[in-house]
C-alpha atoms as a PDB file:
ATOM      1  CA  UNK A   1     -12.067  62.996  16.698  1.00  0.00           C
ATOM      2  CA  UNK A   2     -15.357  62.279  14.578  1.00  0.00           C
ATOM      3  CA  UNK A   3     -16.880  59.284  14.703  1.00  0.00           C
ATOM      4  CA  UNK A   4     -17.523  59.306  11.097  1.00  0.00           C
ATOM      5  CA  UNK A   5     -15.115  59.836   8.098  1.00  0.00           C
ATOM      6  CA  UNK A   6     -16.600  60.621   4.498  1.00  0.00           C
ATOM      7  CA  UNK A   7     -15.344  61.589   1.569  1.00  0.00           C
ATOM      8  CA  UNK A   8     -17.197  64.376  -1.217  1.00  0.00           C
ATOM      9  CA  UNK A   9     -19.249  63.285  -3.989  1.00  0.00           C
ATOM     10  CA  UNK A  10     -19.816  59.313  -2.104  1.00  0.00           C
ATOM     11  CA  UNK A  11     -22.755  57.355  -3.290  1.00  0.00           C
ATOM     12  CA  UNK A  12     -23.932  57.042   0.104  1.00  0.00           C
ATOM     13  CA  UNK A  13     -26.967  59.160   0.594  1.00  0.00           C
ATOM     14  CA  UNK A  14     -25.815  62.481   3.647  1.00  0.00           C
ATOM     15  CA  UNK A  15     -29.350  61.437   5.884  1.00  0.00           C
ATOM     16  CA  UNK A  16     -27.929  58.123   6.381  1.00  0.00           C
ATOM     17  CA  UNK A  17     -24.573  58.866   7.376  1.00  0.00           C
ATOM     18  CA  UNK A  18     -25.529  60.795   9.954  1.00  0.00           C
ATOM     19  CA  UNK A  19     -28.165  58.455  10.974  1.00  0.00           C
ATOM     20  CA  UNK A  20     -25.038  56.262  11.553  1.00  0.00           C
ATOM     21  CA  UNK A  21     -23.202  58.764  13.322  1.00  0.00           C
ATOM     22  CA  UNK A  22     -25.463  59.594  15.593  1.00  0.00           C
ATOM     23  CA  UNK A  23     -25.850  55.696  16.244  1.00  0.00           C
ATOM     24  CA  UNK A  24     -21.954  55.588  17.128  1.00  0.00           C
ATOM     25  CA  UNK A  25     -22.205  58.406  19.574  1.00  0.00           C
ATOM     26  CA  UNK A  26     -25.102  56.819  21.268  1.00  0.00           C
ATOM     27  CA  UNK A  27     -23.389  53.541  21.706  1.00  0.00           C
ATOM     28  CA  UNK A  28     -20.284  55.394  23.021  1.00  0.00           C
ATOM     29  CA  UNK A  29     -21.714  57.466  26.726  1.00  0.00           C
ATOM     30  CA  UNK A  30     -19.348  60.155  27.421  1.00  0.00           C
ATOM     31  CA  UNK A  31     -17.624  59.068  30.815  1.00  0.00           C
ATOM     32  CA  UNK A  32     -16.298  55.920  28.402  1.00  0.00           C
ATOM     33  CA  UNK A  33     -14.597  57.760  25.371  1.00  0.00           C
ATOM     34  CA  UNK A  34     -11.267  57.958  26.465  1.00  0.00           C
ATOM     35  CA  UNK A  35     -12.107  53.970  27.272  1.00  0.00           C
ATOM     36  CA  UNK A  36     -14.053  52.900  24.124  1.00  0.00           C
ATOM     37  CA  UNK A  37     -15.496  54.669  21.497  1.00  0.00           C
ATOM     38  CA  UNK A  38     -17.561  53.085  18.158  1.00  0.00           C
ATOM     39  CA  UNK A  39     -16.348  54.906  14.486  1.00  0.00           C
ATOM     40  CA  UNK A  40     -17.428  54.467  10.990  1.00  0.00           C
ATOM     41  CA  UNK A  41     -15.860  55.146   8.002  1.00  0.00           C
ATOM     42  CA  UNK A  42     -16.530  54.771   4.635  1.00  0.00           C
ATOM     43  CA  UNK A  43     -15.213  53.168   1.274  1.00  0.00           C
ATOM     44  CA  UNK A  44     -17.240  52.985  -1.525  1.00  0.00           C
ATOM     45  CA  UNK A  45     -20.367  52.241  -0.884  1.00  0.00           C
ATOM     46  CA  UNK A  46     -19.800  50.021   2.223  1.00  0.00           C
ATOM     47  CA  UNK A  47     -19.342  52.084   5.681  1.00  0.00           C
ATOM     48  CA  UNK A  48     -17.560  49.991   9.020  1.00  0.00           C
ATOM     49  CA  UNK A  49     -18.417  50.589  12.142  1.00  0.00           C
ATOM     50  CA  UNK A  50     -15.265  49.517  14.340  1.00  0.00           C
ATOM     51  CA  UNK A  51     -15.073  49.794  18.398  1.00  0.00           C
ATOM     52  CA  UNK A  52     -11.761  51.597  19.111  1.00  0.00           C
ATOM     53  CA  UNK A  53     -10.231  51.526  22.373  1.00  0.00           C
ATOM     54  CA  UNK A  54      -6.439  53.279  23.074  1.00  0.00           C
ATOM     55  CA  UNK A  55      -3.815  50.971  23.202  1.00  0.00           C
ATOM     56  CA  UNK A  56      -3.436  48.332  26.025  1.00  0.00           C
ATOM     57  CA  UNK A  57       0.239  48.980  27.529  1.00  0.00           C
ATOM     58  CA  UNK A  58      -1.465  52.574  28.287  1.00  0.00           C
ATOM     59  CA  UNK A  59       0.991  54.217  26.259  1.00  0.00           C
ATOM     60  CA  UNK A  60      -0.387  57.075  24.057  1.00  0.00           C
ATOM     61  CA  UNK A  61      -0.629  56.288  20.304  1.00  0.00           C
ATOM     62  CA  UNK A  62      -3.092  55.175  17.473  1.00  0.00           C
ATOM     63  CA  UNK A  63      -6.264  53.096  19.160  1.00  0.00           C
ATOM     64  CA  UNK A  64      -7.023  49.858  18.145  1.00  0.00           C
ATOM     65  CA  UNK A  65      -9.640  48.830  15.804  1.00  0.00           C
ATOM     66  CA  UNK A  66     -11.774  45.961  16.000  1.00  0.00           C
ATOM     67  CA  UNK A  67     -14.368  45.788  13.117  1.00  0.00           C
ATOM     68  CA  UNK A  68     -17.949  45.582  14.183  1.00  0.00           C
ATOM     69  CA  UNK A  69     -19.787  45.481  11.474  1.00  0.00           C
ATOM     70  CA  UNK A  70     -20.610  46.967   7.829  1.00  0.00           C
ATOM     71  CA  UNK A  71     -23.504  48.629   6.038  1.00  0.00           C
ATOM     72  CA  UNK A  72     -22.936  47.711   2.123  1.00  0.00           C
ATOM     73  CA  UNK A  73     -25.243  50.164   0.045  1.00  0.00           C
ATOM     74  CA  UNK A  74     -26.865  49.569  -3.154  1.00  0.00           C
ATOM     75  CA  UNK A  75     -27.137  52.874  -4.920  1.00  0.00           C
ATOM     76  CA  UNK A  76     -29.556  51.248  -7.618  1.00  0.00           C
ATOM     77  CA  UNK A  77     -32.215  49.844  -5.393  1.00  0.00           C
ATOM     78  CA  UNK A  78     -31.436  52.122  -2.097  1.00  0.00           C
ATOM     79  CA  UNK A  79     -30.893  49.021  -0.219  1.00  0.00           C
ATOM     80  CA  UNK A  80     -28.594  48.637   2.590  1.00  0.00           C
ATOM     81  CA  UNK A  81     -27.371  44.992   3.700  1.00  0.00           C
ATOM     82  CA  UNK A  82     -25.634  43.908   6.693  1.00  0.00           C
ATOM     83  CA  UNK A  83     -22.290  42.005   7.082  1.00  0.00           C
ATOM     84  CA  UNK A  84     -20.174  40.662  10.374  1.00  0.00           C
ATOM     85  CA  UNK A  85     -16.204  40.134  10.396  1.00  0.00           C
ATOM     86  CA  UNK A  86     -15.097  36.792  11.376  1.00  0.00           C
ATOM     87  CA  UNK A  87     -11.418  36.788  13.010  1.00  0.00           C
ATOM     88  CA  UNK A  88      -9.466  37.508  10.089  1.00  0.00           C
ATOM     89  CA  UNK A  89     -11.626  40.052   9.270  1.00  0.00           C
ATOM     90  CA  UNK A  90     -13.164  38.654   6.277  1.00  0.00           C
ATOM     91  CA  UNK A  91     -16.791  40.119   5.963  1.00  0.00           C
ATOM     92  CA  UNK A  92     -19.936  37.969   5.500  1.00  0.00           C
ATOM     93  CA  UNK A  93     -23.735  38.602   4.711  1.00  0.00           C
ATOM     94  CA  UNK A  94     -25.770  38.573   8.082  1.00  0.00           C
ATOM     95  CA  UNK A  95     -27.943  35.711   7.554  1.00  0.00           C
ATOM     96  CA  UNK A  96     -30.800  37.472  10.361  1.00  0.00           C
ATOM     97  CA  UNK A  97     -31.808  40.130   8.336  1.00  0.00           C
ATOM     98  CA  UNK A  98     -32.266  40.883   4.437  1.00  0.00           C
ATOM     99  CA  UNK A  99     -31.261  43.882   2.561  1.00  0.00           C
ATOM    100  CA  UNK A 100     -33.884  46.859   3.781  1.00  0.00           C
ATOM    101  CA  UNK A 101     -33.881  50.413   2.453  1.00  0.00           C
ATOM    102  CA  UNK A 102     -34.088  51.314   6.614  1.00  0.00           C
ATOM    103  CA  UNK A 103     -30.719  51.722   8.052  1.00  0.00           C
ATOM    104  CA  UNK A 104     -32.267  52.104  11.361  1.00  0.00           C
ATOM    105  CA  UNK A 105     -33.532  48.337  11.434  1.00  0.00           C
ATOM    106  CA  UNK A 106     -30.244  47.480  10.559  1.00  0.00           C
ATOM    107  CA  UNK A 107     -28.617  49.559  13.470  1.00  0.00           C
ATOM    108  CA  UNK A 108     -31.199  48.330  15.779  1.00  0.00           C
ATOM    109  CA  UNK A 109     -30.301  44.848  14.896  1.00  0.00           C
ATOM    110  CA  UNK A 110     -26.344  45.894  15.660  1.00  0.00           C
ATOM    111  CA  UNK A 111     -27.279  47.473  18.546  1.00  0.00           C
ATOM    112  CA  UNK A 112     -29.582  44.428  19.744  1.00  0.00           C
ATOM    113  CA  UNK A 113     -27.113  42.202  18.486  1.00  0.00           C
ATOM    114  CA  UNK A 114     -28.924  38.718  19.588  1.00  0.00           C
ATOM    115  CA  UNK A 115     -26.354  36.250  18.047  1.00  0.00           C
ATOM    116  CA  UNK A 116     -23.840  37.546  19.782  1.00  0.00           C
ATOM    117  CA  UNK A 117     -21.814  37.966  16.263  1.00  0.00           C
ATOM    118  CA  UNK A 118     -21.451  41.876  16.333  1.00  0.00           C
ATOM    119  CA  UNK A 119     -20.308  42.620  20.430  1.00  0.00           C
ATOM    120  CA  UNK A 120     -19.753  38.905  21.444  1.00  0.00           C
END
């Protein structure tokens, strides 16, 4: 299954999603991903990077999603901004770090995660 869903003619720019996906598969080693596996997918111009894991009575099915965080793009200034779900899954702006035209700082700040908001 791809780790990345995205539908034609999206605002957000190709590079970037596949800077994304290639930050999912490198947070998910391959003797875990029939354990745990990080996906994004995209609406809009906001993509959600969720850690999925099968379901926990071991019976086969849909995996569970727990949201991670989300990359909301600004097509007009090419800015990306970073928000974390809270447990109702509302999303809010990630105080940490401003809006920055460089996805990778804000993957590296997912990634590092030092507030404990993204991973716990």
């Amino acid at each position: 299954m791809p780790s990345l869903w995205h539908a034609p003619g999206m605002p957000v720019p190709e590079a970037v999603l596949t800077t994304i996906h290639r930050f999912c598969e490198e947070q998910t080693p391959p003797e875990h991903r029939q354990q745990m596996r990080l996906e994004a997918t995209i609406r809009g111009n906001s993509v959600t990077i969720a850690e999925c894991r099968p379901p926990w009575d071991g019976t086969s099915g849909e995996w569970i999603r727990q949201p991670v965080a989300q990359l909301r793009y600004e097509p007009d200034s090419g800015r990306w901004s970073l928000h974390w779900a809270d447990r109702n899954s509302r999303w809010h702006p990630y105080d940490d770090l401003g809006p920055t035209k460089d996805v990778g700082r804000i993957l590296a700040e997912v990634e590092r995660d030092p507030t404990c908001i993204f991973f716990g």
